[in-house]
Each structure stands twice: as C-alpha cells, then as structure tokens.
Protein backbone atom coordinates (compact mmCIF):
# COMPACT_ATOMS: atom_id res chain seq x y z
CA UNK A 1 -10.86 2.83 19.36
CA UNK A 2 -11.99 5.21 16.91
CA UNK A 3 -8.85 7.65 15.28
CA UNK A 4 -8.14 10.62 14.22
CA UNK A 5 -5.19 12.36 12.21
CA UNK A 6 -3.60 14.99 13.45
CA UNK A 7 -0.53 16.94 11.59
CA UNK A 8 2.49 16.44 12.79
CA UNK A 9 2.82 20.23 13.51
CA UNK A 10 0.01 20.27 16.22
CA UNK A 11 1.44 17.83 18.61
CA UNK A 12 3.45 20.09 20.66
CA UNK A 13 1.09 21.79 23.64
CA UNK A 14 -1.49 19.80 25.59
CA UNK A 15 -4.57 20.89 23.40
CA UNK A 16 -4.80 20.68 19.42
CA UNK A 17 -7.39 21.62 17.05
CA UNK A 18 -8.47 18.79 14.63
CA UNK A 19 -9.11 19.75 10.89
CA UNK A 20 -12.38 20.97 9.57
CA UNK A 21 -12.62 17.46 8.20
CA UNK A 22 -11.34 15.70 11.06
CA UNK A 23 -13.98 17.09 13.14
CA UNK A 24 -17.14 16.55 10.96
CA UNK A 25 -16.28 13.17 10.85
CA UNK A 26 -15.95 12.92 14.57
CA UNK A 27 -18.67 14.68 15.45
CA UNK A 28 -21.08 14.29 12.42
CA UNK A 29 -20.55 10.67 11.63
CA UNK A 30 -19.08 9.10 14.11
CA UNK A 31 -21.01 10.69 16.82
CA UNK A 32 -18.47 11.37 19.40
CA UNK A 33 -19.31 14.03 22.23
CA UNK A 34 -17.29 15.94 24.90
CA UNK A 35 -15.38 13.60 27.48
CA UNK A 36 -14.80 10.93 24.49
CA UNK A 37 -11.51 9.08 24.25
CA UNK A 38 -10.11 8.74 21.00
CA UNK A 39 -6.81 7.83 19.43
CA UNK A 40 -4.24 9.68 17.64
CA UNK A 41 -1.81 9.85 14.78
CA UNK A 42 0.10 11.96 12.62
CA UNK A 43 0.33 9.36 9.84
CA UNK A 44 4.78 9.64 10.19
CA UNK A 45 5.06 7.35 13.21
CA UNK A 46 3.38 8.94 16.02
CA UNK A 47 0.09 7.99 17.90
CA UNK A 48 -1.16 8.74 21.00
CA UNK A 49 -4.68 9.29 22.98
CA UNK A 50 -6.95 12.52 23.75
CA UNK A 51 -9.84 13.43 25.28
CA UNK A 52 -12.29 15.57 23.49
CA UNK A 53 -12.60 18.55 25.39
CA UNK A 54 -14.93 20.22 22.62
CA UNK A 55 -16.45 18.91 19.84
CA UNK A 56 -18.76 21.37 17.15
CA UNK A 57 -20.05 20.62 13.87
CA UNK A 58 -16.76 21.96 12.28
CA UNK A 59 -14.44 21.97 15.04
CA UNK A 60 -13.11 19.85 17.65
CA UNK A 61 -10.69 20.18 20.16
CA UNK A 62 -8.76 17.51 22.25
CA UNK A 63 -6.49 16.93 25.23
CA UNK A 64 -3.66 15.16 24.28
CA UNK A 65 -3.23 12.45 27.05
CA UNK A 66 -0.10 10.45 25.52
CA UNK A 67 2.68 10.23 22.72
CA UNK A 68 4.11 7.47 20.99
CA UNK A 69 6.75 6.86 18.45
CA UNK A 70 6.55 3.52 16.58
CA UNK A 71 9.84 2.42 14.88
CA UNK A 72 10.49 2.29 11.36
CA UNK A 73 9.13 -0.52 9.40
CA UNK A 74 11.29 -2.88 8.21
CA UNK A 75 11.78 -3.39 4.96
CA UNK A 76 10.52 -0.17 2.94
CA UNK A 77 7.84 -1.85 0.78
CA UNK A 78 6.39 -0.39 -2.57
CA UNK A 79 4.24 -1.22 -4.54
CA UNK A 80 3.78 -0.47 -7.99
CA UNK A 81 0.06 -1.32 -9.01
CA UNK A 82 -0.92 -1.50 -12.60
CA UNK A 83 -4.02 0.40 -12.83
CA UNK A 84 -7.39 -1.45 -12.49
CA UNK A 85 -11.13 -0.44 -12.20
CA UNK A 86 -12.00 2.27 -9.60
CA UNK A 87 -13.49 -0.04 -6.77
CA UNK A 88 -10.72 -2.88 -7.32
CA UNK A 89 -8.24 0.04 -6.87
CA UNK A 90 -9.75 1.63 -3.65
CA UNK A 91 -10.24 -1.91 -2.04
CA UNK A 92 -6.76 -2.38 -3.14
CA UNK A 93 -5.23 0.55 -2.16
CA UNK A 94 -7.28 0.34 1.64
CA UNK A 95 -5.78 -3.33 2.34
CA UNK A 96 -2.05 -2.15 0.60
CA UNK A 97 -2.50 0.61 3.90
CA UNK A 98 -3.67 -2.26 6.32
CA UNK A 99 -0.63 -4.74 5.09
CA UNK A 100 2.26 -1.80 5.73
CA UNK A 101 2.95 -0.46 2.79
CA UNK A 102 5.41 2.58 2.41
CA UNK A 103 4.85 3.35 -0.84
CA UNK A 104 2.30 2.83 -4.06
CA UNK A 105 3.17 3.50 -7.53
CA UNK A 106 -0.02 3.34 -10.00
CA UNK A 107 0.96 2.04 -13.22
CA UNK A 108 -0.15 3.01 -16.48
CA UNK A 109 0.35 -0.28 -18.79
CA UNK A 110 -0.11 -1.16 -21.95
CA UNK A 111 -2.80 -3.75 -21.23
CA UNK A 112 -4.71 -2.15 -18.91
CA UNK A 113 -8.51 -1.20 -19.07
CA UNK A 114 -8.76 2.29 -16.88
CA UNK A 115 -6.25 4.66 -18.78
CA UNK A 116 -6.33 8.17 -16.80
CA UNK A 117 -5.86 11.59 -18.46
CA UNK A 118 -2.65 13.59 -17.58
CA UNK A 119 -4.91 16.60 -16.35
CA UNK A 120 -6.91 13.87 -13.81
CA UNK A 121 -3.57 12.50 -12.19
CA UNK A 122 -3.39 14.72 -9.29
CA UNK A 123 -7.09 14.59 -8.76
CA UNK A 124 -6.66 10.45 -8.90
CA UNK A 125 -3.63 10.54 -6.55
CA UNK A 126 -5.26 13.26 -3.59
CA UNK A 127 -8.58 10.60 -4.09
CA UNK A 128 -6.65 7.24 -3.29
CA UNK A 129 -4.28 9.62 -0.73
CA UNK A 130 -7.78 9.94 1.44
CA UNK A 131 -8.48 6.13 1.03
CA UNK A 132 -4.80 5.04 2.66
CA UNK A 133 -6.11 7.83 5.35
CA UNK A 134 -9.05 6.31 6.23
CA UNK A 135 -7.48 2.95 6.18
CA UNK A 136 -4.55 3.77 8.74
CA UNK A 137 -7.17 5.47 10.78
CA UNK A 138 -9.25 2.07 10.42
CA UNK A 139 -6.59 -0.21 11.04
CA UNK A 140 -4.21 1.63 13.45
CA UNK A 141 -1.44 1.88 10.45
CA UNK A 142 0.88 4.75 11.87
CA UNK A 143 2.49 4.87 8.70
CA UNK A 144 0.56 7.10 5.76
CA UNK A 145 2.31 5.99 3.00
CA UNK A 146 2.53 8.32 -0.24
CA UNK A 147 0.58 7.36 -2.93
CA UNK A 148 2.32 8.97 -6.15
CA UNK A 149 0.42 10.23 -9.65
CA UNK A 150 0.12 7.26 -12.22
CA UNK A 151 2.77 6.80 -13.84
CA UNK A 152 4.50 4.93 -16.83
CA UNK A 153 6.49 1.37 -16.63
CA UNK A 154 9.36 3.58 -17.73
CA UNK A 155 9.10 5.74 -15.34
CA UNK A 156 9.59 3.40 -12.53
CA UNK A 157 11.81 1.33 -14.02
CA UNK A 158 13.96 4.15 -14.14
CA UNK A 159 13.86 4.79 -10.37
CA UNK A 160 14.75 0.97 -9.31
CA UNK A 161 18.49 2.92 -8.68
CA UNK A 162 19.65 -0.63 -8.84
CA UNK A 163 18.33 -1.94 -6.13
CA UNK A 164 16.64 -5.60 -5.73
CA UNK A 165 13.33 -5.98 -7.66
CA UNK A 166 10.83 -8.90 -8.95
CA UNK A 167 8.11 -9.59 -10.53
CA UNK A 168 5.14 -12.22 -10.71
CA UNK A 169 6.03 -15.10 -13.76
CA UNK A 170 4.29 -18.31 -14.83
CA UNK A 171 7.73 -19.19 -16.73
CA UNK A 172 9.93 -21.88 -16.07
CA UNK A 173 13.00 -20.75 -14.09
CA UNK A 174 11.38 -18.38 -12.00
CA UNK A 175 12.22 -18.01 -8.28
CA UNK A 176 9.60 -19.42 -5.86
CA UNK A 177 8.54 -16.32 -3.82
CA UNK A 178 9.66 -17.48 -0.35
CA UNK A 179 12.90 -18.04 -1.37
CA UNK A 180 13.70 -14.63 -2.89
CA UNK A 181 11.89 -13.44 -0.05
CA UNK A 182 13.76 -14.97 2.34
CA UNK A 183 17.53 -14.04 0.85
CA UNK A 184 16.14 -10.84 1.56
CA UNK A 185 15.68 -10.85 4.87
CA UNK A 186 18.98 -12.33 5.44
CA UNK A 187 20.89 -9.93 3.53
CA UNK A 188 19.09 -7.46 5.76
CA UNK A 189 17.86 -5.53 2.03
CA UNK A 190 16.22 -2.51 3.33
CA UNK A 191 13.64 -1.68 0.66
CA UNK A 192 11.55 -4.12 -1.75
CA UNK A 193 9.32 -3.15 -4.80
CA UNK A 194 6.86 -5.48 -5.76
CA UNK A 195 5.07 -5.07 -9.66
CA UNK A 196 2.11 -6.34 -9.99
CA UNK A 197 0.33 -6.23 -13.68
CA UNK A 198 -3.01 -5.35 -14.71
CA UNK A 199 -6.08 -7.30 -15.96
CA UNK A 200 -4.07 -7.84 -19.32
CA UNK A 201 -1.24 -8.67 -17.61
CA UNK A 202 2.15 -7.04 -18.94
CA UNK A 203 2.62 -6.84 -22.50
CA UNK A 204 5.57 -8.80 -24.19
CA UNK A 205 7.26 -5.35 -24.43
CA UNK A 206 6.70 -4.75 -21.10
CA UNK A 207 8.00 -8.09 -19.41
CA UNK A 208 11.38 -7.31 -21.99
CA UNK A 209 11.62 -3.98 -19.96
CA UNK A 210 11.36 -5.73 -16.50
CA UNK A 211 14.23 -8.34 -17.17
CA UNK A 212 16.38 -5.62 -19.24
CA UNK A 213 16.36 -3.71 -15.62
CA UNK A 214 17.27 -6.61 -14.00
CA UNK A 215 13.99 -7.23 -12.23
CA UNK A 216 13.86 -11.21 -11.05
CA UNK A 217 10.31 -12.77 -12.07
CA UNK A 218 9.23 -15.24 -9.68
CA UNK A 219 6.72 -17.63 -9.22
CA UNK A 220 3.56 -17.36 -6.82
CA UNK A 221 2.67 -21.20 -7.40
CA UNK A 222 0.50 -23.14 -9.34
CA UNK A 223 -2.78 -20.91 -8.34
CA UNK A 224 -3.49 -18.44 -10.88
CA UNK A 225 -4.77 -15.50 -9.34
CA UNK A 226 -6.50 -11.91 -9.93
CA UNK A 227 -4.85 -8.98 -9.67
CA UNK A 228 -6.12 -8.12 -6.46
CA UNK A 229 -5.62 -11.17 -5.04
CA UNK A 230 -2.07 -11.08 -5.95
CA UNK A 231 -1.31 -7.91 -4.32
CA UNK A 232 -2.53 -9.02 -1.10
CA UNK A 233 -0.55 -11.97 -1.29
CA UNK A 234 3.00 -10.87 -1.94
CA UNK A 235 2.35 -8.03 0.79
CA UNK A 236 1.26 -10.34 3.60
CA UNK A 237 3.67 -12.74 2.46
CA UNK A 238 6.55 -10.56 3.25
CA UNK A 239 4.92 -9.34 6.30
CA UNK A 240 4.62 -12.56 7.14
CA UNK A 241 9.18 -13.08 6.51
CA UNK A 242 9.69 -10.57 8.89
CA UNK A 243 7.15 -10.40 11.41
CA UNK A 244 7.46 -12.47 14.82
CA UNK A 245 11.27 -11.19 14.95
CA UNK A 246 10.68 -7.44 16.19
CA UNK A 247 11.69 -6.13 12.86
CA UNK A 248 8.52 -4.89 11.30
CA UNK A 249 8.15 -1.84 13.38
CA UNK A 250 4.37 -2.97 14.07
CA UNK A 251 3.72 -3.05 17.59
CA UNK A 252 1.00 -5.69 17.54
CA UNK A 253 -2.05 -3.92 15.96
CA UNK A 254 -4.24 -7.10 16.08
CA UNK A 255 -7.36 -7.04 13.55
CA UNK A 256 -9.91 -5.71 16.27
CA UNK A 257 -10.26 -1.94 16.23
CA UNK A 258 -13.95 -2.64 16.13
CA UNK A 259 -14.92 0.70 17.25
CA UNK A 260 -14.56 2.71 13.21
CA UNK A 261 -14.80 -0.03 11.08
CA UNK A 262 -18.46 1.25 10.15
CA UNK A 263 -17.27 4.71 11.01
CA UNK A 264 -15.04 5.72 7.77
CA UNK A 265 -18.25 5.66 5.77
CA UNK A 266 -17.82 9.37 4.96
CA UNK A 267 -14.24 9.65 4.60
CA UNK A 268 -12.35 8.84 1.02
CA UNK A 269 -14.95 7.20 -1.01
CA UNK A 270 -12.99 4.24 -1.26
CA UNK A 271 -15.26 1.14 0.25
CA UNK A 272 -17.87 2.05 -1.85
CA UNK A 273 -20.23 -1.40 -2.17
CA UNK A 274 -17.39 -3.20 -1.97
CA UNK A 275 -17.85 -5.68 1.14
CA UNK A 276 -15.35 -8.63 1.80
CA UNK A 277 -16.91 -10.29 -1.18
CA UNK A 278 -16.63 -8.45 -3.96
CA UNK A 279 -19.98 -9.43 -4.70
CA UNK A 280 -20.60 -7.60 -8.31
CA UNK A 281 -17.26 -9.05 -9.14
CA UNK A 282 -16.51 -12.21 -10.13
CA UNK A 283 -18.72 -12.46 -13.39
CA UNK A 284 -18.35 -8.72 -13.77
CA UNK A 285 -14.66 -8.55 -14.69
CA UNK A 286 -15.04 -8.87 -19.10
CA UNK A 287 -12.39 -6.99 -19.64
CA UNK A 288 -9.79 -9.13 -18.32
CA UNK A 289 -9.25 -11.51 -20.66
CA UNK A 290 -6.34 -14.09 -20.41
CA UNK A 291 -4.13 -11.55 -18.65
CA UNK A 292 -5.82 -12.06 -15.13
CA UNK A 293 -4.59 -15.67 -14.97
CA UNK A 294 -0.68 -14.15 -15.16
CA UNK A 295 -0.82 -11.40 -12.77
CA UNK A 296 2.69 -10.29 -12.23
CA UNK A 297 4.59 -8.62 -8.83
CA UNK A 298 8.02 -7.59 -8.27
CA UNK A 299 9.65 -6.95 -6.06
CA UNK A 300 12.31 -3.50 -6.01
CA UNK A 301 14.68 -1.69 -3.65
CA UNK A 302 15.71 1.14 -1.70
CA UNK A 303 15.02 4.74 -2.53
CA UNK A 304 17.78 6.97 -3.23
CA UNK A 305 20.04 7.18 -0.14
CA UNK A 306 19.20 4.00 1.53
CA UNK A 307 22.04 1.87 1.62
CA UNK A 308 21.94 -1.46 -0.37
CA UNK A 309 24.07 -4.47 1.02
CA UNK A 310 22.35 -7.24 -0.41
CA UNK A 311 23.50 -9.54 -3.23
CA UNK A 312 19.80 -9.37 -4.94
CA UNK A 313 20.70 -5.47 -6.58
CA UNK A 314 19.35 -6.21 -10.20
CA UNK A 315 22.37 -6.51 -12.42
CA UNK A 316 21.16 -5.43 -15.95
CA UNK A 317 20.07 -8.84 -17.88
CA UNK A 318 19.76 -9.18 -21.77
CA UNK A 319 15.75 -10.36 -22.60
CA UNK A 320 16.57 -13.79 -23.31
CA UNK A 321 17.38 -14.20 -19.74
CA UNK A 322 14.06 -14.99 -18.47
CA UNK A 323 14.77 -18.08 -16.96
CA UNK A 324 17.17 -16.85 -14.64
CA UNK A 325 15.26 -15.53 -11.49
C-alpha cells in the first residue's frame, strides 16, 4: 500500500490536508487519483488508512478511515555510524529505518574518508532525516527515528550516561555477539547503542576511548566484513533476540509493501544508483584500506530517564582491559 506522512497534529477531524510535499509525491509521482486508498502515519507510532477525497498538483486531501497505535519498540536501539561515502550512508541510513532503529548518531572519526564542515551539519542531518522518511513510508516503519548532526566520538561517549554499550573487536577476549545480546534481553536492558567504525576503522586512540567508557568490544565472528555490512548485521541480529516474543512493538510488517517500492524515487535522494548490489562498489571502495576488514559496533544504553536494571551498565575500565568483554 503506498504511504503517506501525516503530522501528528492533523489527525484529529475526519479530513486532513497532506503537505505540499506529501501531495506532489502522491499525485505527481506516484500517480494516485480521487477515490485512492492509501496508508497513513505520523512517524511517532500512529498509522492508519484514508481515502483521497482530493488530490491537486500541490494539495491533497484525505478521509481518514482508521487509527492505530503501535507499541513501543523494544529495546531503544541507536546507532552511532562512523561517517562513510554519501551513497553507502543513504543505503545505510534507509535499511537502519527498515531494521527499527530509534536513533542514529553520525560519527566524525579520525579514520574516516568523508569529513563534513560544521556549517553543512544541519544541511547533512535534514538530507538523511528525508531518507529515514521515505524509508518508513517504504517499509511501513511507524517509528521516524531522529537522525542527529555528526558528531564527535567524544561527544557520544559522553552521552552513554552509563548505560550498557559495545563495540565490534577482532581481539581475543571479546564477547561473541549473541551472548551479550542475549544477557540483554534477559536483564530486560531497555536501550542498546551499537558503534560501528568507518572505512579506517577506529584509530588506536579511539578504541582507548571506547574501553575507558566502559564500552564491551565483541566479536562478530571470523567473517570480516564492510562497514555496511556490519551495520545491517548487528541491527537484524538484535531484531532477530527479541522478535517472535511480542516484544518488538512490530506488528508483523512482512517485506511486501510492493505497491511504493518504485514510488519513493522523488523523495530524499537517498537510493540514488544504488540497487541491492552495490554494483559500482566493490572495486570502487580505495579509500578503505585495512580498516574495512575491522569494522567495529557497539552496543550502548538508555537515554537519560530510562531506567537501567541490567548488570551490562559499562563500569569505567582502564585501556589495558581489552580483553575483558
């Protein structure tokens, strides 16, 4: 079913007004005429269905037929995203959306290639906001989660508020990723971080500042893989921990919604080329170097306010603890 996002604020009579925006894709791109069904949602839990009642080149109005609230989902996931080249970060940002998460944090590291001016932040962040958009439109994600200006290592470190966090290691002692994983979900933790590093991987300095917060490294397997890869991974695998027991807050979205998959073509830029394949990247990726073969996640806690049961809140290690997980 194709989607559309409608503010929270317009929800309230039987008729709302889509955005200028909204309605040029509906109408323009998407071809949808009066009498069309379409589906709803406010990108903070709600969805629903409406009838288009009028639809213009810059407006379009709707009947709104039903309302739904989807629960919470369970655990808060963020993830903080070393920065990588523009069309690894859309694609990566568009299947973050589709996986569930609440939250990304770009990353400016030391070893990363794309370095983005202070005055081209907010530009950056509004850009990848319309990507997670168009991907909870596309997949049926009621959740919009915030995607925040880049930011230093510091910077995040430094709002962990003690709460359990990893990251991706090759080293010896590291924690296999199920496992941490999976004292999670018994410990009912109700927020998770995960760090993933760029195409450099984390500098020495940086990895120093990870375990000196406390942040557990642990391992993905023997596999090495790329940056992207690795994001996908550690979000599905912790969708995969928790769904099945009715505690993800997904209400069966399935991996259909065939109807706007060509559809978001005008809407944030983001699939740009791209394709399933990656096509123009697997030779294309020089600057890399040795780092891609180390990418690095974590895994993090609560935001402020959120209570934090669990046994896995960081407790502050010295360097040299690296083994520990």
């Amino acid at each position: 079913m194709i989607r559309c996002h409608l503010p929270s604020d317009r929800w309230e009579g039987e008729t709302a007004e889509l955005d200028e925006a909204e309605a040029r894709h509906l109408v323009g791109v998407m071809r949808v005429r009066e009498g069309a069904r379409i589906g709803l949602l406010d990108g903070a839990g709600r969805t629903g269905e409406a009838d288009v009642v009028s639809a213009g080149k810059r407006s379009a109005t709707v009947r709104i037929l039903s309302r739904q609230m989807a629960g919470p989902r369970v655990p808060r996931r963020i993830l903080a995203q070393a920065l990588v080249r523009e069309q690894k970060m859309d694609w990566l940002i568009q299947k973050a959306v589709e996986l569930g998460v609440s939250e990304i944090w770009p990353l400016q590291t030391d070893h990363a290639v794309v370095k983005i001016r202070p005055a081209d932040a907010a530009k950056k962040a509004a850009r990848w906001q319309a990507i997670a958009l168009a991907a909870c439109k596309q997949s049926g994600n009621p959740w919009l989660p915030r995607i925040a200006s880049p930011r230093p290592m510091a910077e995040a470190l430094s709002e962990l508020g003690g709460m359990p966090a990893c990251f991706g290691a090759l080293q010896e002692g590291a924690v296999p990723l199920p496992e941490f994983f999976g004292r999670l979900h018994r410990e009912a933790c109700p927020a998770v971080t995960l760090f993933i590093g760029p195409e450099g991987d984390f500098s020495a300095g940086e990895v120093e500042a990870l375990l000196a917060a406390g942040v557990r490294p642990v391992t993905f397997g023997p596999i090495v893989f790329r940056v992207e890869t690795a994001a996908v991974f550690v979000l599905s695998s912790l969708q995969y921990e928790w769904m099945g027991r009715g505690e993800t807050g997904d209400r069966g979205q399935g991996a259909g919604d065939r109807g706007q998959e060509t559809g978001d073509r005008g809407q944030g830029a983001g699939d740009r080329g791209q394709g399933a394949g990656d096509r123009g990247q697997e030779t294309g990726d020089r600057g890399q170097g040795a780092g891609d073969r180390k990418p690095r996640s974590e895994v993090r806690g609560p935001r402020s306010g959120e209570s934090a049961a669990c046994s896995l809140q960081p407790a502050t290690q010295k360097t040299g603890d690296r083994g520990q997980g």
